[in-house]
PDB file of N, CA and C in Angstrom:
ATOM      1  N   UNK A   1      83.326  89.611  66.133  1.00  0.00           N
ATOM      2  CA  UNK A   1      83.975  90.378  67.177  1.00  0.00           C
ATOM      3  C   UNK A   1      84.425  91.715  66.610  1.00  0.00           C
ATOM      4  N   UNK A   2      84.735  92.881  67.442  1.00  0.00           N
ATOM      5  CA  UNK A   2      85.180  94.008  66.986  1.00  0.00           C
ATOM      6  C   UNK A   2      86.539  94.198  67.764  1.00  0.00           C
ATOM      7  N   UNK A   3      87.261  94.236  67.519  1.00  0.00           N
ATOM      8  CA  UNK A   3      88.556  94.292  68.029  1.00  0.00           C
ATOM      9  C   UNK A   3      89.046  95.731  68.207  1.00  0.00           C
ATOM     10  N   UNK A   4      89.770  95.452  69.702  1.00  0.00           N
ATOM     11  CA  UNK A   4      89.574  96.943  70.254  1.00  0.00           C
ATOM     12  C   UNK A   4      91.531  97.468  70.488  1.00  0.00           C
ATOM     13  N   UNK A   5      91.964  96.173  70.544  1.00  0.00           N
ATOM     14  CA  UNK A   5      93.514  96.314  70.859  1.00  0.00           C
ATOM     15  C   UNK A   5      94.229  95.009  70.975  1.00  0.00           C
ATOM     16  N   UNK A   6      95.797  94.779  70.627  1.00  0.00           N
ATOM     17  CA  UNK A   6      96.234  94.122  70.633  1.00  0.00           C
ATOM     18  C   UNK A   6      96.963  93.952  71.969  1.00  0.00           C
ATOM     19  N   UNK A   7      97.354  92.982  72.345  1.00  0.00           N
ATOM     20  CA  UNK A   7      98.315  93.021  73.760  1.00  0.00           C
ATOM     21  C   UNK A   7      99.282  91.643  73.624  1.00  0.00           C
ATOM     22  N   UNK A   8     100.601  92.028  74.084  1.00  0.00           N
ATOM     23  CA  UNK A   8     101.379  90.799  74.157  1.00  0.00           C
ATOM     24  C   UNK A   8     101.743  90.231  75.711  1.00  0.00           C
ATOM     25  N   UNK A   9     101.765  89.003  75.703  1.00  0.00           N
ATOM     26  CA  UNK A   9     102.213  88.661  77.067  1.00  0.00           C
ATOM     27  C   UNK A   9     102.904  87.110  76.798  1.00  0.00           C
ATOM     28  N   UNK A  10     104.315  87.094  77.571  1.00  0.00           N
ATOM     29  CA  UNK A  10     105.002  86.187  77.385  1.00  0.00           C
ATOM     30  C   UNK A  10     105.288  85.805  76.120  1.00  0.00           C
ATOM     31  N   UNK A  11     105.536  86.316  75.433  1.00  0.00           N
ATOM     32  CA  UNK A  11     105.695  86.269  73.973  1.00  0.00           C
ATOM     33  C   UNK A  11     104.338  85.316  73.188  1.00  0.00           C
ATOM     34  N   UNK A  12     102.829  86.140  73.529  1.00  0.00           N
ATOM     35  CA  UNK A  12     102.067  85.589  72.745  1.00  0.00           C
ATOM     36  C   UNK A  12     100.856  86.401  72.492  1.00  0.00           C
ATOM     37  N   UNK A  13     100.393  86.458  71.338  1.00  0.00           N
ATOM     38  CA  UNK A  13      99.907  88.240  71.119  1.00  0.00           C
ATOM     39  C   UNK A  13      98.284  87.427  71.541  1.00  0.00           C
ATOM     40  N   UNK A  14      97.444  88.471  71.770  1.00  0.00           N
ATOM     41  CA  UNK A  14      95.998  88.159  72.274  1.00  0.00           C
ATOM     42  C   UNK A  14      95.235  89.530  70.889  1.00  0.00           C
ATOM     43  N   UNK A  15      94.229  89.327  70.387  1.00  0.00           N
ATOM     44  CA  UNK A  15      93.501  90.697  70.150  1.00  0.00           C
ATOM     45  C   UNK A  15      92.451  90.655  71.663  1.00  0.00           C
ATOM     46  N   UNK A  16      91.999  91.758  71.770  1.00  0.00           N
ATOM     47  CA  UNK A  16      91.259  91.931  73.059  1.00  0.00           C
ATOM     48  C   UNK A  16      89.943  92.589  72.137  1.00  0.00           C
ATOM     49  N   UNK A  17      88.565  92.431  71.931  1.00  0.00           N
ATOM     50  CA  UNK A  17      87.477  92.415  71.347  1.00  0.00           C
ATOM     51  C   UNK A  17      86.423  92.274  71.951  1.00  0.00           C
ATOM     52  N   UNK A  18      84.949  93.228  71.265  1.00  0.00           N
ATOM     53  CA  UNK A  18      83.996  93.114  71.639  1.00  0.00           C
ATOM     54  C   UNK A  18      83.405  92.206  71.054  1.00  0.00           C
ATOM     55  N   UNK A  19      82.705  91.342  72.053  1.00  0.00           N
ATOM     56  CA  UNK A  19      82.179  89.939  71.249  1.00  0.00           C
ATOM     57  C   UNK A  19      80.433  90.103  70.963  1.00  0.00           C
ATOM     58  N   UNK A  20      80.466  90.226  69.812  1.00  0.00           N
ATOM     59  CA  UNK A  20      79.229  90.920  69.079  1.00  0.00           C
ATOM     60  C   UNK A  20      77.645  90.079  69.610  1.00  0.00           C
ATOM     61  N   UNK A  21      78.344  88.966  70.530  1.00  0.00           N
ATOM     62  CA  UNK A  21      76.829  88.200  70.596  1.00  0.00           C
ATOM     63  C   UNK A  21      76.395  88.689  72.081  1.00  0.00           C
ATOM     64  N   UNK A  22      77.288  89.254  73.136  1.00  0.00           N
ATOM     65  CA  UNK A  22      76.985  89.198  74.319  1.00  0.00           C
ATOM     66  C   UNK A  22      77.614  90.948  74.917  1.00  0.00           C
ATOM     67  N   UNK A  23      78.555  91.225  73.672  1.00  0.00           N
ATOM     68  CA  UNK A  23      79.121  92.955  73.991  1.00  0.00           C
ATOM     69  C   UNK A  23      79.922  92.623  74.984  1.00  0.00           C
ATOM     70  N   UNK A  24      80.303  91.639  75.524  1.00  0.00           N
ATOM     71  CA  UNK A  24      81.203  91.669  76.746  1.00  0.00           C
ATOM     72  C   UNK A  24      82.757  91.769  75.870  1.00  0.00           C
ATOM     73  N   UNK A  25      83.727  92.609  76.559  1.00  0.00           N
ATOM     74  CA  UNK A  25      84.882  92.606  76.092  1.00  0.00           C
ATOM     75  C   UNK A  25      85.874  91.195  76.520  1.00  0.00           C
ATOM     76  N   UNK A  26      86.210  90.511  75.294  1.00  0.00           N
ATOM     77  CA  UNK A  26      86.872  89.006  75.638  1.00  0.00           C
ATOM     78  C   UNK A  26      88.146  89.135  75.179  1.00  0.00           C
ATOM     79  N   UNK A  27      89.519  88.474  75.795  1.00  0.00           N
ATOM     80  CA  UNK A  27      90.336  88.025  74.803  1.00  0.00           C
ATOM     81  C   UNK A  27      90.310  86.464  73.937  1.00  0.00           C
ATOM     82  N   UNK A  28      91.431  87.218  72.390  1.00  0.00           N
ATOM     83  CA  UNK A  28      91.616  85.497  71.794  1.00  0.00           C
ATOM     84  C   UNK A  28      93.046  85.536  71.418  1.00  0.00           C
ATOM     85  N   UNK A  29      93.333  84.594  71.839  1.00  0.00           N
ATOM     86  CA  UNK A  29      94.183  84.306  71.312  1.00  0.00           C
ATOM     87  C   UNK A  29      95.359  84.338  70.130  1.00  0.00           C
ATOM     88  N   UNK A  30      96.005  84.538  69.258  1.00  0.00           N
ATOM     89  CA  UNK A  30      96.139  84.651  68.116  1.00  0.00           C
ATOM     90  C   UNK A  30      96.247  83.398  67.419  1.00  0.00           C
ATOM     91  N   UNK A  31      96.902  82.331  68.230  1.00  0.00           N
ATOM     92  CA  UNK A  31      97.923  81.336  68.081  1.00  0.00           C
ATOM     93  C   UNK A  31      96.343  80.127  68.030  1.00  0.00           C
ATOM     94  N   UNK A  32      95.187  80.062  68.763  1.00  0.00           N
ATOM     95  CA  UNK A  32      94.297  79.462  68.768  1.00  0.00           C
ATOM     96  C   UNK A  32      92.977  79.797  67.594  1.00  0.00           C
ATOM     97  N   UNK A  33      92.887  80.598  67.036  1.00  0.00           N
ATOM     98  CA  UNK A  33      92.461  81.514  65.602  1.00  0.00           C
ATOM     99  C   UNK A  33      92.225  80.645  64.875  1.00  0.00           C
ATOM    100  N   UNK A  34      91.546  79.728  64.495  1.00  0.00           N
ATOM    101  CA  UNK A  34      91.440  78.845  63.366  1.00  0.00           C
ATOM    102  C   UNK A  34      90.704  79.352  62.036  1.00  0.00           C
ATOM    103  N   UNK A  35      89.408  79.426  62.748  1.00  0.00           N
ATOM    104  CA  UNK A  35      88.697  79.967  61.578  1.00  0.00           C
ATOM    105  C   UNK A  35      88.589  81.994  61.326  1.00  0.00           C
ATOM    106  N   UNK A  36      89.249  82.482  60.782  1.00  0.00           N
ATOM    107  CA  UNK A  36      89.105  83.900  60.517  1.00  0.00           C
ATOM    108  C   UNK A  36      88.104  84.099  59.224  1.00  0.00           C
ATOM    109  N   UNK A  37      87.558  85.363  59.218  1.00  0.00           N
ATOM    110  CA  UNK A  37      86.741  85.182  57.683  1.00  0.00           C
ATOM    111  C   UNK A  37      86.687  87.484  58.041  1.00  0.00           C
ATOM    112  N   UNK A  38      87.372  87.830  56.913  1.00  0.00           N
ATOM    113  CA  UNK A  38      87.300  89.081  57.362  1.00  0.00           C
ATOM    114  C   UNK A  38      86.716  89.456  56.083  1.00  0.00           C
ATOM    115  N   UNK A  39      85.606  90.689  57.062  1.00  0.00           N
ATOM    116  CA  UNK A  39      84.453  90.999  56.116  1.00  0.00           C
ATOM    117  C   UNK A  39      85.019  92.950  55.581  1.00  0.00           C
ATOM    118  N   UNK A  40      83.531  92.814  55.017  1.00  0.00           N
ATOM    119  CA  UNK A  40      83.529  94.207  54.687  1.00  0.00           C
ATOM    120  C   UNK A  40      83.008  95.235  55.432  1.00  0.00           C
ATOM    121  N   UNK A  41      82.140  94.459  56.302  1.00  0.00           N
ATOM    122  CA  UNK A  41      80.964  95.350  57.414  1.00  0.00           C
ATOM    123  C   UNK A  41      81.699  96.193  58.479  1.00  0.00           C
ATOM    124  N   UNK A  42      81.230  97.837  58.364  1.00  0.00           N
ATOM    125  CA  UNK A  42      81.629  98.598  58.658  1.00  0.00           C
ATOM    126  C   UNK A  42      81.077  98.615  60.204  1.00  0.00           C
ATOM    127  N   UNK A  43      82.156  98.900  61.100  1.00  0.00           N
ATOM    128  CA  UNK A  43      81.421  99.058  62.828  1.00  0.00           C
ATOM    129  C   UNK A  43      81.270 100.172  63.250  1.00  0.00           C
ATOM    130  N   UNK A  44      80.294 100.106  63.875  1.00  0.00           N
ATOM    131  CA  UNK A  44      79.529 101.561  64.331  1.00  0.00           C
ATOM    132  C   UNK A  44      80.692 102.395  64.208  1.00  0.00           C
ATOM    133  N   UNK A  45      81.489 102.505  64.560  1.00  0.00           N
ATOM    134  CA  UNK A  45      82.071 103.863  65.519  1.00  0.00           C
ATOM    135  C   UNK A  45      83.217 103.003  66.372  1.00  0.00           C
ATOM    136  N   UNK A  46      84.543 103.847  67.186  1.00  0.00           N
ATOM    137  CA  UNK A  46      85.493 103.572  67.971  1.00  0.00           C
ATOM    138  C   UNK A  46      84.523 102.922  69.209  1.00  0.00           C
ATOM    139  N   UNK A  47      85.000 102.007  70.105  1.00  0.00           N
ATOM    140  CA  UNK A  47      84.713 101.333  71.044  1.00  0.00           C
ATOM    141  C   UNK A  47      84.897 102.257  72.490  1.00  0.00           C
ATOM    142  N   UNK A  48      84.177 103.014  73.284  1.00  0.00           N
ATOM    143  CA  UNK A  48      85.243 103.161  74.156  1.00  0.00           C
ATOM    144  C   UNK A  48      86.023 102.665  75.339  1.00  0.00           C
ATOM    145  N   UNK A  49      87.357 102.205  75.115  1.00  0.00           N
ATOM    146  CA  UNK A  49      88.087 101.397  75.561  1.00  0.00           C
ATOM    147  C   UNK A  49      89.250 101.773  76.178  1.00  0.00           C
ATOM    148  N   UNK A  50      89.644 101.534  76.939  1.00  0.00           N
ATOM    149  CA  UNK A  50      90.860 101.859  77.700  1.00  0.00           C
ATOM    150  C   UNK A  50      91.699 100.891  78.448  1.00  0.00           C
ATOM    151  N   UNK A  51      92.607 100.514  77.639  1.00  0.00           N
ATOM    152  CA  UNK A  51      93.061  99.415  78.339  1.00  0.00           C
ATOM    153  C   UNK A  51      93.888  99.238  78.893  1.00  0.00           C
ATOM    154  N   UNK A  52      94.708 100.402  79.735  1.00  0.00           N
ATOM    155  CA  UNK A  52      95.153 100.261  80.810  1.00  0.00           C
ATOM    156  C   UNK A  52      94.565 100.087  82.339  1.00  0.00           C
ATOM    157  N   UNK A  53      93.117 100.524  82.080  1.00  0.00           N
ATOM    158  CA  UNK A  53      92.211 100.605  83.437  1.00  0.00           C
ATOM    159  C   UNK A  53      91.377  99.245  82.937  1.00  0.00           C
ATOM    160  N   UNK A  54      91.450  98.196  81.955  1.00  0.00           N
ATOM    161  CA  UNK A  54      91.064  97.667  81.909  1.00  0.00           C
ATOM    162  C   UNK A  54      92.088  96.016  82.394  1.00  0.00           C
ATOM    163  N   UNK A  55      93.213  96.560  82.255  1.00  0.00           N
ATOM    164  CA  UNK A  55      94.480  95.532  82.961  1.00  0.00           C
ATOM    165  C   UNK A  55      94.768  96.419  83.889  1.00  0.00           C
ATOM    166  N   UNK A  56      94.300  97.077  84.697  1.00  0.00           N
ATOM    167  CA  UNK A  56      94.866  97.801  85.910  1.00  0.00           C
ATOM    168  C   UNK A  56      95.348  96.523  87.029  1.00  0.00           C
ATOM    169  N   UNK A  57      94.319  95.748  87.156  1.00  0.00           N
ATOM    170  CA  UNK A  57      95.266  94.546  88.135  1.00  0.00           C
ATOM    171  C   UNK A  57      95.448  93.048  88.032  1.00  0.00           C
ATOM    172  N   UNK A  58      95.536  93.394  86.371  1.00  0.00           N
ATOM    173  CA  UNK A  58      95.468  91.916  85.548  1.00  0.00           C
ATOM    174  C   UNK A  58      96.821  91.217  86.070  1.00  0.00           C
ATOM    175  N   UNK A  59      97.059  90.446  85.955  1.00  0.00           N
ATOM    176  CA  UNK A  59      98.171  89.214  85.263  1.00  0.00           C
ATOM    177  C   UNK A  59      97.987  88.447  84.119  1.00  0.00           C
ATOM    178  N   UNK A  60      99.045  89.644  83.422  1.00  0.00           N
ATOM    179  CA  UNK A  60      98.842  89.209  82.060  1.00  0.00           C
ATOM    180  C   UNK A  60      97.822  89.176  81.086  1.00  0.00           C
ATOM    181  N   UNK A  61      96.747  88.500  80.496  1.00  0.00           N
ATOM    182  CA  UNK A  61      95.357  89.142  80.608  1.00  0.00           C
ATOM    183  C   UNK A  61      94.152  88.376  81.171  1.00  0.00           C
ATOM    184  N   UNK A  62      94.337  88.079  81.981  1.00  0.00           N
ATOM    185  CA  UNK A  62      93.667  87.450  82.962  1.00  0.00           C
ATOM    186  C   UNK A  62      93.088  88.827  84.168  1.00  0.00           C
ATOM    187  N   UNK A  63      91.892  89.138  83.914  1.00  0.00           N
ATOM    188  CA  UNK A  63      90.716  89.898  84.202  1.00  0.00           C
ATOM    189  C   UNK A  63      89.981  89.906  85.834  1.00  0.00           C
ATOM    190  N   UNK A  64      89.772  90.864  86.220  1.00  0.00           N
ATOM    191  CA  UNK A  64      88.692  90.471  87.440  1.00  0.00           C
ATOM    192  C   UNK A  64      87.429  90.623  87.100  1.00  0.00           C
ATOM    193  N   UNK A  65      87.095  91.066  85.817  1.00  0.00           N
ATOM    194  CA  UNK A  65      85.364  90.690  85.116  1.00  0.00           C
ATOM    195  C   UNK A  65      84.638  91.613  86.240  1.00  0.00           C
ATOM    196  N   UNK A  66      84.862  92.828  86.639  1.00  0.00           N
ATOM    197  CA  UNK A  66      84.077  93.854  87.366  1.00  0.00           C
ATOM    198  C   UNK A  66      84.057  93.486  88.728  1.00  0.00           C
ATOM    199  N   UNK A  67      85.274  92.672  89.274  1.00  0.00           N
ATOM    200  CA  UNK A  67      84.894  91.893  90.949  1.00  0.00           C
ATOM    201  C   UNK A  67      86.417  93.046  90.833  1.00  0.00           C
ATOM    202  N   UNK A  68      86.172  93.233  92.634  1.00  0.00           N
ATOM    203  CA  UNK A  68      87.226  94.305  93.524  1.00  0.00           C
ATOM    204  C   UNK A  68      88.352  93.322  93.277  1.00  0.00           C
ATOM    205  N   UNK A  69      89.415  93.735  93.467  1.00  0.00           N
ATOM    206  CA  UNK A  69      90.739  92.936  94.046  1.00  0.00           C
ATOM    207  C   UNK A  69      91.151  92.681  95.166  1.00  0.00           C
ATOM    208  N   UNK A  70      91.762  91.318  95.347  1.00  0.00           N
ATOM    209  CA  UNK A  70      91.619  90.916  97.149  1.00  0.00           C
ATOM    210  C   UNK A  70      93.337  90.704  97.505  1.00  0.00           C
ATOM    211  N   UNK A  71      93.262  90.963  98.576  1.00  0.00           N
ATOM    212  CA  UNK A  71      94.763  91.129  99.257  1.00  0.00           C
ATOM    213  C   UNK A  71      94.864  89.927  99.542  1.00  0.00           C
ATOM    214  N   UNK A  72      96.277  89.257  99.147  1.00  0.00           N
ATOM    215  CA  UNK A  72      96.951  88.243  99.601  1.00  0.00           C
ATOM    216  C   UNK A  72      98.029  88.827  99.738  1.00  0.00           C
ATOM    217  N   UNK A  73      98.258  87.303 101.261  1.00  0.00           N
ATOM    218  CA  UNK A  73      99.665  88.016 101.385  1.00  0.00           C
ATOM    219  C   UNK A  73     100.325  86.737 100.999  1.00  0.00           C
ATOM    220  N   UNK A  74     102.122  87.045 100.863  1.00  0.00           N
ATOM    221  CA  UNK A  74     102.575  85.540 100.556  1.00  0.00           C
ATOM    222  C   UNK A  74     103.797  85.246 101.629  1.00  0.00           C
ATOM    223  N   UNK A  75     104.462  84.299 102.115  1.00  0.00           N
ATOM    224  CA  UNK A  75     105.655  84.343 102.866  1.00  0.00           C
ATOM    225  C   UNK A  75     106.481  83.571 101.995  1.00  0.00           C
ATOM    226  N   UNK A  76     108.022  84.147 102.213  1.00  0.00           N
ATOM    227  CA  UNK A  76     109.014  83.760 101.957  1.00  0.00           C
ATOM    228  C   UNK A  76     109.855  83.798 102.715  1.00  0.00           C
ATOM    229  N   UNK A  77     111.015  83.003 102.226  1.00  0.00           N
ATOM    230  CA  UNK A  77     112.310  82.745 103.228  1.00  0.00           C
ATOM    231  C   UNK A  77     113.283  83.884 102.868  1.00  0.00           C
ATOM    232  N   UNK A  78     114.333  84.247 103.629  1.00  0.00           N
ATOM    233  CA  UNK A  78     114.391  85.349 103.069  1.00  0.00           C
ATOM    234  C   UNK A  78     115.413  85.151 102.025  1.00  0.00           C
ATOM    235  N   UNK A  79     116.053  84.258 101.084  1.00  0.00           N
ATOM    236  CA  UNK A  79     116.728  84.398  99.673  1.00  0.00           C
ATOM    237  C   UNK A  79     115.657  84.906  98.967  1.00  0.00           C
ATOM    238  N   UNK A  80     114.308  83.488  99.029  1.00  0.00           N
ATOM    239  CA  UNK A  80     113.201  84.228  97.822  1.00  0.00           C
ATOM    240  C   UNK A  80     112.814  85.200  98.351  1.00  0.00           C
ATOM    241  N   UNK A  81     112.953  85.805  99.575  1.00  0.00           N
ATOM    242  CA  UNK A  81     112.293  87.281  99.633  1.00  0.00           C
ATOM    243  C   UNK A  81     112.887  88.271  98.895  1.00  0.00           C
ATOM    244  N   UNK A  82     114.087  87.993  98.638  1.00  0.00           N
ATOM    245  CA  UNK A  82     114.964  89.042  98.159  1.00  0.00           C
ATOM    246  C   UNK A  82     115.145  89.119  97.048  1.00  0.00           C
ATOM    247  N   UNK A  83     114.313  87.838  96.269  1.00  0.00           N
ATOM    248  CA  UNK A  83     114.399  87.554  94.990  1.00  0.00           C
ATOM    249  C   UNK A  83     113.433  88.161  94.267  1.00  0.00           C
ATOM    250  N   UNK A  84     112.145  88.318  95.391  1.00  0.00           N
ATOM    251  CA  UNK A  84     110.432  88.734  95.053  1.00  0.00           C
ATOM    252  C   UNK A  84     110.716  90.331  94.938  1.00  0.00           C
ATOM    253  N   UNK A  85     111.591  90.718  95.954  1.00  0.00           N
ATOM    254  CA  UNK A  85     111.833  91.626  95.784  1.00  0.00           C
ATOM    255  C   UNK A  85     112.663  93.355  95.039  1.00  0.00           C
ATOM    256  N   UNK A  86     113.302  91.899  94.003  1.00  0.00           N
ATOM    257  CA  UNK A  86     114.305  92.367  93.045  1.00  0.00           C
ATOM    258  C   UNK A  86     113.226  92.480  91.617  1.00  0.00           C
ATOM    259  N   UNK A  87     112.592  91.294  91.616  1.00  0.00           N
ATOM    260  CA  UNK A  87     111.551  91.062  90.741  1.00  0.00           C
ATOM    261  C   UNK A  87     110.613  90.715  91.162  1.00  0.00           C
ATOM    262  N   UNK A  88     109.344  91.769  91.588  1.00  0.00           N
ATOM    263  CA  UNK A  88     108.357  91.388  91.852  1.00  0.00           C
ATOM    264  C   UNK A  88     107.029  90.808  90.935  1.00  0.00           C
ATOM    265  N   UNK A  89     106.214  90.177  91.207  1.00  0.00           N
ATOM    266  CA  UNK A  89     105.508  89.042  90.350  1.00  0.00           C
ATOM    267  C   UNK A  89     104.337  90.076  89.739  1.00  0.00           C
ATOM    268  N   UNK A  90     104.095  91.219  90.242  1.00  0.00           N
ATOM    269  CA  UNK A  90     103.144  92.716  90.009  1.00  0.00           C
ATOM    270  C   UNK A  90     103.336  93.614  90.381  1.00  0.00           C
ATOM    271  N   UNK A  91     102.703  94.677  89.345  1.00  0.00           N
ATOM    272  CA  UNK A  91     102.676  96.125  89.574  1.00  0.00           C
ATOM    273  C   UNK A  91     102.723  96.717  91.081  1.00  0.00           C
ATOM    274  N   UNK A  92     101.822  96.117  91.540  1.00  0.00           N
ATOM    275  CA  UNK A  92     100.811  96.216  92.879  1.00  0.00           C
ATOM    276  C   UNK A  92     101.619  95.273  93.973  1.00  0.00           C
ATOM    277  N   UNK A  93     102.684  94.919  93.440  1.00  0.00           N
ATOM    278  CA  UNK A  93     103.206  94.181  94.524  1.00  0.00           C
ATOM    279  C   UNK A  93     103.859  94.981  95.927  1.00  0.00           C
ATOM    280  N   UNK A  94     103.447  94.894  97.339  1.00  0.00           N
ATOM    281  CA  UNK A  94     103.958  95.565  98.146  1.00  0.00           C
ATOM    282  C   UNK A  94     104.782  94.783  99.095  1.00  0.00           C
ATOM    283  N   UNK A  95     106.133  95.190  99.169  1.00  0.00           N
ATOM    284  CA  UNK A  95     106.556  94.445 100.454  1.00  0.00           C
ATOM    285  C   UNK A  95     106.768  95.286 101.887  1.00  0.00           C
ATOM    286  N   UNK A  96     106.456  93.955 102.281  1.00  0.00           N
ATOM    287  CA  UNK A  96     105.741  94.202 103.964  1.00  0.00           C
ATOM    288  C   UNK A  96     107.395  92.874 104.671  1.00  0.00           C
ATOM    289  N   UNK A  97     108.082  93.680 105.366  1.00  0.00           N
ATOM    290  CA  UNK A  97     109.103  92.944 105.689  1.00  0.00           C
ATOM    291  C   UNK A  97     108.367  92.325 107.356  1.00  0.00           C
ATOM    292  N   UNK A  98     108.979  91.485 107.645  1.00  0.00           N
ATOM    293  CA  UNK A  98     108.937  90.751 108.804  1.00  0.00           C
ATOM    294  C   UNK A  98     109.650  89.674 109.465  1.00  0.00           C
ATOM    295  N   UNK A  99     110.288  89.577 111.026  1.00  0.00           N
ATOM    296  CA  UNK A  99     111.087  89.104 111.467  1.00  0.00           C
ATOM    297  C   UNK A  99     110.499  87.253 111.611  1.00  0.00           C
TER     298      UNK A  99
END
């Protein structure tokens, strides 16, 4: 793998990497890592990577793999509305009030 950036979520670090057999960008884990073996082999060149447009509408790092993003909506009562709304669950979270 060529590793392009680190990212933490919920207190658990991921490297985020190009996986040399298929080029698709994957995460791993840190904590699941068993076998490491670090070489000497030099990689082409910087990756180009951007990984804020690459978690643009992640949770956490959980990916849409090149698919659009789909609107859900959710209902609440209104304590947890007010709760969703103090702390919302995403970036992208919009509230839409209703009687």
């Amino acid at each position: 793998m060529e590793p392009v950036v680190v990212k933490e979520f919920k207190n658990r670090w991921y490297v985020i990497a190009r996986d040399t057999t298929d080029n698709f960008i994957k995460h791993f884990g840190f904590d699941r890592i068993s076998q490491l073996e670090i070489t000497k082999t030099r990689l082409p060149g910087p990756i180009e990577f951007n990984a804020d447009d690459f978690f643009q509408y992640s949770f956490g790092i959980t990916t849409l793999s090149g698919k659009e993003p789909e609107r859900i909506e959710l209902s609440f009562n209104k304590l947890q509305g007010a709760y969703i709304k103090a702390v919302p669950l995403h970036q992208y979270t919009r509230s839409i009030s209703r009687q």
